[in-house]
N, C-alpha and C. Protein backbone atom coordinates (compact mmCIF):
# COMPACT_ATOMS: atom_id res chain seq x y z
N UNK A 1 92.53 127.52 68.76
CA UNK A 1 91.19 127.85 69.12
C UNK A 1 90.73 129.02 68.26
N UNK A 2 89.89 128.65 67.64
CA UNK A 2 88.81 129.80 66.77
C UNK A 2 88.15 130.65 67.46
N UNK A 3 88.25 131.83 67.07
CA UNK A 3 87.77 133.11 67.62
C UNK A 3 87.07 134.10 66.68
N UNK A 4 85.88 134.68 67.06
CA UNK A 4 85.23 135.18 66.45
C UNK A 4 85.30 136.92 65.78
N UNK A 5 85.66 137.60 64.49
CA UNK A 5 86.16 138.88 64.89
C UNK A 5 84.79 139.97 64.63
N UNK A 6 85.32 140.83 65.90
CA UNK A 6 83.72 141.50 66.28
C UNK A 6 84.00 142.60 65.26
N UNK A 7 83.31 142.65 63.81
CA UNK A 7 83.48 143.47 62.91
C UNK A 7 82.29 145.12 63.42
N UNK A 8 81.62 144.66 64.22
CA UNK A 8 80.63 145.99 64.60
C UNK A 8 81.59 146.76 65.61
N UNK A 9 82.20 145.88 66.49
CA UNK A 9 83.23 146.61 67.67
C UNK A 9 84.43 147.31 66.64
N UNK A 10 84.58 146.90 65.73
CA UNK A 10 86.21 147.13 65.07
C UNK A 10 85.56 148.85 64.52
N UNK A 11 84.41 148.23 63.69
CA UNK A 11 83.67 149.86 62.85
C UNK A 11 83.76 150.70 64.07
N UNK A 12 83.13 150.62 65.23
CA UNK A 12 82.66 152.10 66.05
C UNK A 12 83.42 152.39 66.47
N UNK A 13 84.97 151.79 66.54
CA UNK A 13 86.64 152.07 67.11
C UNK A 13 86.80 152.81 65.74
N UNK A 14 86.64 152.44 64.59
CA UNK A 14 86.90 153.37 63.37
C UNK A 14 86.00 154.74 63.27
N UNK A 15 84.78 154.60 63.28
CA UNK A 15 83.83 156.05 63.52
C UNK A 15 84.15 156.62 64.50
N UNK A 16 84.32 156.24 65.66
CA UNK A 16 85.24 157.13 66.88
C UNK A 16 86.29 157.97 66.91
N UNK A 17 86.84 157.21 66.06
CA UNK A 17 88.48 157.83 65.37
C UNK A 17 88.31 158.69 64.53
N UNK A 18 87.27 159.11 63.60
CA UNK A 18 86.57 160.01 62.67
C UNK A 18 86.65 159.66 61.26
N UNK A 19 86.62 157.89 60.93
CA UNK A 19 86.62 157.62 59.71
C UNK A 19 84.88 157.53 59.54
N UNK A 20 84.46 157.74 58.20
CA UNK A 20 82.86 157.63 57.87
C UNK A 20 82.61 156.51 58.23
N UNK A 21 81.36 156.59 58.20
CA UNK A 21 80.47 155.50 58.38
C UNK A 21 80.85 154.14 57.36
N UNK A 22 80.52 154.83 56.00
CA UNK A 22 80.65 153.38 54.91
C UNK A 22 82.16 153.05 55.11
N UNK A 23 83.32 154.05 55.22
CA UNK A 23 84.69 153.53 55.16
C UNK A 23 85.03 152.33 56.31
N UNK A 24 84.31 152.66 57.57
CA UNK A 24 84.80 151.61 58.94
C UNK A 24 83.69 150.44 58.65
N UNK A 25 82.78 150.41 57.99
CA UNK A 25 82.06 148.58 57.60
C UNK A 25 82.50 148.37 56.92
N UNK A 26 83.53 148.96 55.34
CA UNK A 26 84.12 148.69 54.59
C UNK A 26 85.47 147.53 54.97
N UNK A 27 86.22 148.64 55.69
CA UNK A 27 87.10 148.51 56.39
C UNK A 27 87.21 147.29 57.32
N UNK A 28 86.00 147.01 58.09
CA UNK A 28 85.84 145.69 59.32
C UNK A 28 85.73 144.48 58.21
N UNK A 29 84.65 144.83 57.59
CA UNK A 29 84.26 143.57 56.66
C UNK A 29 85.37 142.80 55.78
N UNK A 30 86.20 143.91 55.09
CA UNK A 30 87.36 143.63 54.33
C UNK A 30 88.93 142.86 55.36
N UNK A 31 88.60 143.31 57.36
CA UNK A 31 89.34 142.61 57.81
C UNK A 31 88.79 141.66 58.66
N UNK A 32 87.63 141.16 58.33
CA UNK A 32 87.05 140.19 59.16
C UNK A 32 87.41 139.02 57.90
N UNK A 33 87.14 139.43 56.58
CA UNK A 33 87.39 138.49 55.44
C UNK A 33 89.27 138.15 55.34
N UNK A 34 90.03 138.77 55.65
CA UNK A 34 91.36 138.80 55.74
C UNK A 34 91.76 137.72 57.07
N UNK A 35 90.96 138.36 58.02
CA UNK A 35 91.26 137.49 59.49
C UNK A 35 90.94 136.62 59.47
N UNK A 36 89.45 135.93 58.87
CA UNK A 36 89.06 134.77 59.39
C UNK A 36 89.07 133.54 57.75
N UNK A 37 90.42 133.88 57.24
CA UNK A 37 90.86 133.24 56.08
C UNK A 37 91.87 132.75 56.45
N UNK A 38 92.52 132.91 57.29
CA UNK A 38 93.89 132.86 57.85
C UNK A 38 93.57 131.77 59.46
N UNK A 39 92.43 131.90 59.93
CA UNK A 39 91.76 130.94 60.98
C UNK A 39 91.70 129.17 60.45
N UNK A 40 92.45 128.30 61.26
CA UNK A 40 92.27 127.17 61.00
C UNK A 40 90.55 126.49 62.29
N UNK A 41 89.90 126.09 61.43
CA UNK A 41 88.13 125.85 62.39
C UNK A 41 88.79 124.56 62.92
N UNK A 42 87.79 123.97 63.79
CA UNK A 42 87.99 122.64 64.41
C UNK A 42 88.33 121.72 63.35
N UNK A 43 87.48 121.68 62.33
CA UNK A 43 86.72 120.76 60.73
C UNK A 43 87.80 120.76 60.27
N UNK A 44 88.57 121.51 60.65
CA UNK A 44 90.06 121.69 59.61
C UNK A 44 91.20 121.21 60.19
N UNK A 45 90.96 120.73 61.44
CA UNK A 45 92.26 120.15 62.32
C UNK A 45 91.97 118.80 61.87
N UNK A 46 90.36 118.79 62.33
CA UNK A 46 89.69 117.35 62.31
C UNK A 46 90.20 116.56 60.70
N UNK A 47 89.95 117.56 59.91
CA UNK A 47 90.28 117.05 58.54
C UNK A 47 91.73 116.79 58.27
N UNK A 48 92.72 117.38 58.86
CA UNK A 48 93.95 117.02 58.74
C UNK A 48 94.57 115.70 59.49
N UNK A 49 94.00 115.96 60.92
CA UNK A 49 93.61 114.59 61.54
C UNK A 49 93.82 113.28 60.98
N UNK A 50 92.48 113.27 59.78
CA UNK A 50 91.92 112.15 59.48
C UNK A 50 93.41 111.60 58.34
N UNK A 51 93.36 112.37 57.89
CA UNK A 51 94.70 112.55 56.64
C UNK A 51 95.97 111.79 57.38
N UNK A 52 96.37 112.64 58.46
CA UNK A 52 97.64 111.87 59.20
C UNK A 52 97.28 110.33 59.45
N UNK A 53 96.10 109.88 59.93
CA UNK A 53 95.81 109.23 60.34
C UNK A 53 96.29 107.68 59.28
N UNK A 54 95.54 108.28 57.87
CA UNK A 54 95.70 107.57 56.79
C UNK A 54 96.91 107.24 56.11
N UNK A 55 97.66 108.45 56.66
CA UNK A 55 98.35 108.32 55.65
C UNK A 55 99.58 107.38 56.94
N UNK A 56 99.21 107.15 57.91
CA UNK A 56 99.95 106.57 59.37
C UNK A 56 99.44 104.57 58.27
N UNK A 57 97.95 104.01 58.25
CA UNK A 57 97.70 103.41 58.10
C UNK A 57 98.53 102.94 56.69
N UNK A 58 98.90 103.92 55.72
CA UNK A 58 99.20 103.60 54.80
C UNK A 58 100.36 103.11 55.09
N UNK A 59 101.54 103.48 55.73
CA UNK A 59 102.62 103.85 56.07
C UNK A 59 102.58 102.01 56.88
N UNK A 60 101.97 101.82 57.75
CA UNK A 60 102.08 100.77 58.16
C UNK A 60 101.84 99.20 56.94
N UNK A 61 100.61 99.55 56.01
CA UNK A 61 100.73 98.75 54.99
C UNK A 61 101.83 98.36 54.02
N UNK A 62 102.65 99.65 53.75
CA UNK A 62 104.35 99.49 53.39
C UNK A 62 104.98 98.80 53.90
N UNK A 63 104.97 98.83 55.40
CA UNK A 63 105.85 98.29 56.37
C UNK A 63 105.58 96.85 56.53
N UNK A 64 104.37 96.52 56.31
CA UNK A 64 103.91 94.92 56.43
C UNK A 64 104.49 94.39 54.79
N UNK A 65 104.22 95.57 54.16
CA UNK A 65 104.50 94.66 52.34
C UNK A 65 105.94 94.54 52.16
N UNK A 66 106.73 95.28 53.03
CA UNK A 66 108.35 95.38 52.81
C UNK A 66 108.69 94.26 53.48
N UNK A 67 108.23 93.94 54.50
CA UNK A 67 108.46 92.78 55.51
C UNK A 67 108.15 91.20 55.23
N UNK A 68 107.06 91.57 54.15
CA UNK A 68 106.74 90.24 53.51
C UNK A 68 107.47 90.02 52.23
N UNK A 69 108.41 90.89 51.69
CA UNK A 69 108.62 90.58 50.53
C UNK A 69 110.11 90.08 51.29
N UNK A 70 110.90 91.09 52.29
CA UNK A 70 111.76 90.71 53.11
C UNK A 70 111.90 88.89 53.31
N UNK A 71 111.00 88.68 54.00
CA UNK A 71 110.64 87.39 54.71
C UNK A 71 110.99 86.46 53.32
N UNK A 72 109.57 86.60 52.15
CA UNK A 72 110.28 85.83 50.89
C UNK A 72 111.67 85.72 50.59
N UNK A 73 112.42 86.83 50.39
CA UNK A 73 113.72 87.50 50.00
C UNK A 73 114.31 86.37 50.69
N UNK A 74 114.46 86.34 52.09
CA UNK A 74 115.56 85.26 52.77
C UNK A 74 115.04 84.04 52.66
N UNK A 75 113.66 83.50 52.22
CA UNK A 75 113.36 82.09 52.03
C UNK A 75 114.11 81.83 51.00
N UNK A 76 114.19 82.62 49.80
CA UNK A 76 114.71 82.23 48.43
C UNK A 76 116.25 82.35 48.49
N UNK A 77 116.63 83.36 49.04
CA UNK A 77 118.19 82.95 49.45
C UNK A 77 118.71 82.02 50.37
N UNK A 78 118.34 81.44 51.15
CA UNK A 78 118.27 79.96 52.07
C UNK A 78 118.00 78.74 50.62
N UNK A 79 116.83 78.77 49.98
CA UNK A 79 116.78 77.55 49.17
C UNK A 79 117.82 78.08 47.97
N UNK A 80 118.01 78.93 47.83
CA UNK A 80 119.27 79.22 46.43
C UNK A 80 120.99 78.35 47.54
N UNK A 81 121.07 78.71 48.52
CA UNK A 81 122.46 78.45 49.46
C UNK A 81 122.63 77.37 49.44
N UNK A 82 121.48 76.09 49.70
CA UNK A 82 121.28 74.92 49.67
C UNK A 82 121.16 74.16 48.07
N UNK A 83 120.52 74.72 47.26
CA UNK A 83 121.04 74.45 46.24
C UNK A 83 122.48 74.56 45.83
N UNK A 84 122.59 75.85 45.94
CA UNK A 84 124.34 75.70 45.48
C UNK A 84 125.54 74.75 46.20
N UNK A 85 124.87 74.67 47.76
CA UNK A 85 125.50 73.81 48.45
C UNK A 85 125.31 72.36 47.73
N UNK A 86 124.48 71.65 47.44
CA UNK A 86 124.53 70.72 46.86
C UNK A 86 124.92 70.49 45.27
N UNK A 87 124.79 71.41 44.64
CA UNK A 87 125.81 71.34 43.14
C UNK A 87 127.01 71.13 43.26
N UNK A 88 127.61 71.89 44.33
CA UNK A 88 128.96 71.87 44.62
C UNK A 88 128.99 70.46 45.40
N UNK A 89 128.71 70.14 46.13
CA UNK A 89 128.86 68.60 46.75
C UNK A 89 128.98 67.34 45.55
N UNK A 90 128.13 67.80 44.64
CA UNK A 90 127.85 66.57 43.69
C UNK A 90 129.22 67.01 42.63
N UNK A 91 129.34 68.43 42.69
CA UNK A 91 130.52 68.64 41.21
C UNK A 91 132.31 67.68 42.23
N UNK A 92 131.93 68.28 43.68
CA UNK A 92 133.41 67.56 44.17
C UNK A 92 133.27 65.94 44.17
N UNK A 93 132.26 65.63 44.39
CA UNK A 93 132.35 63.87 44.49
C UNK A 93 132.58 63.60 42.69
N UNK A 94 132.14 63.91 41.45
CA UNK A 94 132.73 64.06 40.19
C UNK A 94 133.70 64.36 40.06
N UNK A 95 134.30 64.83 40.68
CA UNK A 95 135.76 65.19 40.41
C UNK A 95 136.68 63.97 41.10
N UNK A 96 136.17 63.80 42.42
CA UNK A 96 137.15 62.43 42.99
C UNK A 96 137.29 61.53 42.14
N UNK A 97 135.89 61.04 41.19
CA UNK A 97 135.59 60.11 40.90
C UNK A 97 137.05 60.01 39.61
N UNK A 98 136.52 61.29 39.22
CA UNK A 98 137.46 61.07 37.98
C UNK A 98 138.68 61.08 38.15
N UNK A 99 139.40 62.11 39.28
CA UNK A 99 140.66 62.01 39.72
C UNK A 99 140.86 60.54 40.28
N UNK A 100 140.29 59.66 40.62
CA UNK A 100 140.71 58.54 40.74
C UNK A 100 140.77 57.24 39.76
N UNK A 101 139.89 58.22 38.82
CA UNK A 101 139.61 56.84 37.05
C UNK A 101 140.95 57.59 36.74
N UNK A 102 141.76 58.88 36.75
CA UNK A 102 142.82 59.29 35.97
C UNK A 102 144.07 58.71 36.88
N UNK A 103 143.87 58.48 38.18
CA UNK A 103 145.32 58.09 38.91
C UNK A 103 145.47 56.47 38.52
N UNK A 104 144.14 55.48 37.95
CA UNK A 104 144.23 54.04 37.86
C UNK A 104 144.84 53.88 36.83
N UNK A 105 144.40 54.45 35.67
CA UNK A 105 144.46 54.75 34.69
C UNK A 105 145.90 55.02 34.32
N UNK A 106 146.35 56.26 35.02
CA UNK A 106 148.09 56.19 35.02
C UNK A 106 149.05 55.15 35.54
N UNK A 107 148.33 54.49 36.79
CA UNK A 107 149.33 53.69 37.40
C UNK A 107 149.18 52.43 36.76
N UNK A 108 148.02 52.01 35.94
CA UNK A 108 148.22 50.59 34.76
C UNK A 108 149.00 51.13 33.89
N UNK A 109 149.00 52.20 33.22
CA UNK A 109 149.56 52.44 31.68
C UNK A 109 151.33 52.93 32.24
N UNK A 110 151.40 52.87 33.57
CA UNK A 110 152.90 53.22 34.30
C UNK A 110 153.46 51.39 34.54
N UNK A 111 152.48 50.52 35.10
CA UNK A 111 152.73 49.00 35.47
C UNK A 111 152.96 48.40 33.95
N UNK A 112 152.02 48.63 33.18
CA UNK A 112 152.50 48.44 31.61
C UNK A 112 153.84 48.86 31.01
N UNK A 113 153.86 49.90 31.24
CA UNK A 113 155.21 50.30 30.74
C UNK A 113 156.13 49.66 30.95
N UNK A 114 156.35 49.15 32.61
CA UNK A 114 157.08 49.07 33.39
C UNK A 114 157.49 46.80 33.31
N UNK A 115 156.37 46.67 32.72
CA UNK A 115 156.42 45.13 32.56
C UNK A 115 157.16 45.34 31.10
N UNK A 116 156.68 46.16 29.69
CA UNK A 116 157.26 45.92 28.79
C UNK A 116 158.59 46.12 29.12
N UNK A 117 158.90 47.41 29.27
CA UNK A 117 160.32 47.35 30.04
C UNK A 117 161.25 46.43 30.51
N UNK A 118 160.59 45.57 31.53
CA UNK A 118 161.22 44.49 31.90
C UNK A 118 160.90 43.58 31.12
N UNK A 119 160.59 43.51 29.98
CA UNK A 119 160.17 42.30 29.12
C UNK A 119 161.48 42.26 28.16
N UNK A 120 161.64 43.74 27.66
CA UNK A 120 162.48 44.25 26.60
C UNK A 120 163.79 44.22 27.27
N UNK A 121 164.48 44.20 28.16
CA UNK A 121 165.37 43.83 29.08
C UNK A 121 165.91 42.65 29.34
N UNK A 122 164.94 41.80 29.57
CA UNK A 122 165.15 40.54 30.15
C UNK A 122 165.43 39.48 28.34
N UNK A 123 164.80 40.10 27.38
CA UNK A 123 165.16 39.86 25.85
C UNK A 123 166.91 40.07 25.60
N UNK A 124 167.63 40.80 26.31
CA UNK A 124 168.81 41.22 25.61
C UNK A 124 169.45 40.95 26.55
């Protein structure tokens, strides 16, 4: 609360005391300018007020833009998971495929062997 300083009351407490005349208006004026520099007015709460206020609003606009980039963030890591989930599905069914063209593959060129063998055998 702002308060007003009574620079005429302060002087005639100074002329009372036996300072001159010009020294105690000197004197009040020079601490009415000291005192009421140091006074925060209504205008000045009000103005800080408005500031918190903004800078509250701003603060919440962060909070919505962090949250939306958030929100993206886990859409794109969900469709990256599912992608990779399916590369990997398609690289293991490629691999059966071939692990099973390489086991046919061995067990003819093993049945081959295995007939010349008995071919070359049944010769002698």
């Amino acid at each position: 609360m702002a308060f007003a300083f009574d620079t005429l009351g302060y002087a005639k407490r100074l002329r009372s005391a036996g300072v001159s005349n010009e020294q105690a208006e000197a004197h009040a004026e020079a601490a009415r300018e000291f005192i009421m520099a140091e006074l925060v007015t209504k205008a000045d709460l009000l103005a800080v007020k408005a500031d918190v206020l903004a800078v509250k609003s701003d603060l919440s606009a962060v909070k919505a833009d962090i949250l939306a980039v958030r929100s993206d963030f886990k859409a794109d890591l969900l469709a990256l998971k599912a992608e990779l989930l399916t590369v990997i599905e398609t690289q293991t069914l490629r691999l059966t495929v071939r692990l099973g063209g390489i086991v046919a593959v061995g067990v003819g060129v093993l049945a081959a062997a295995v007939g010349v063998l008995a071919f070359v055998l049944r010769q002698h």
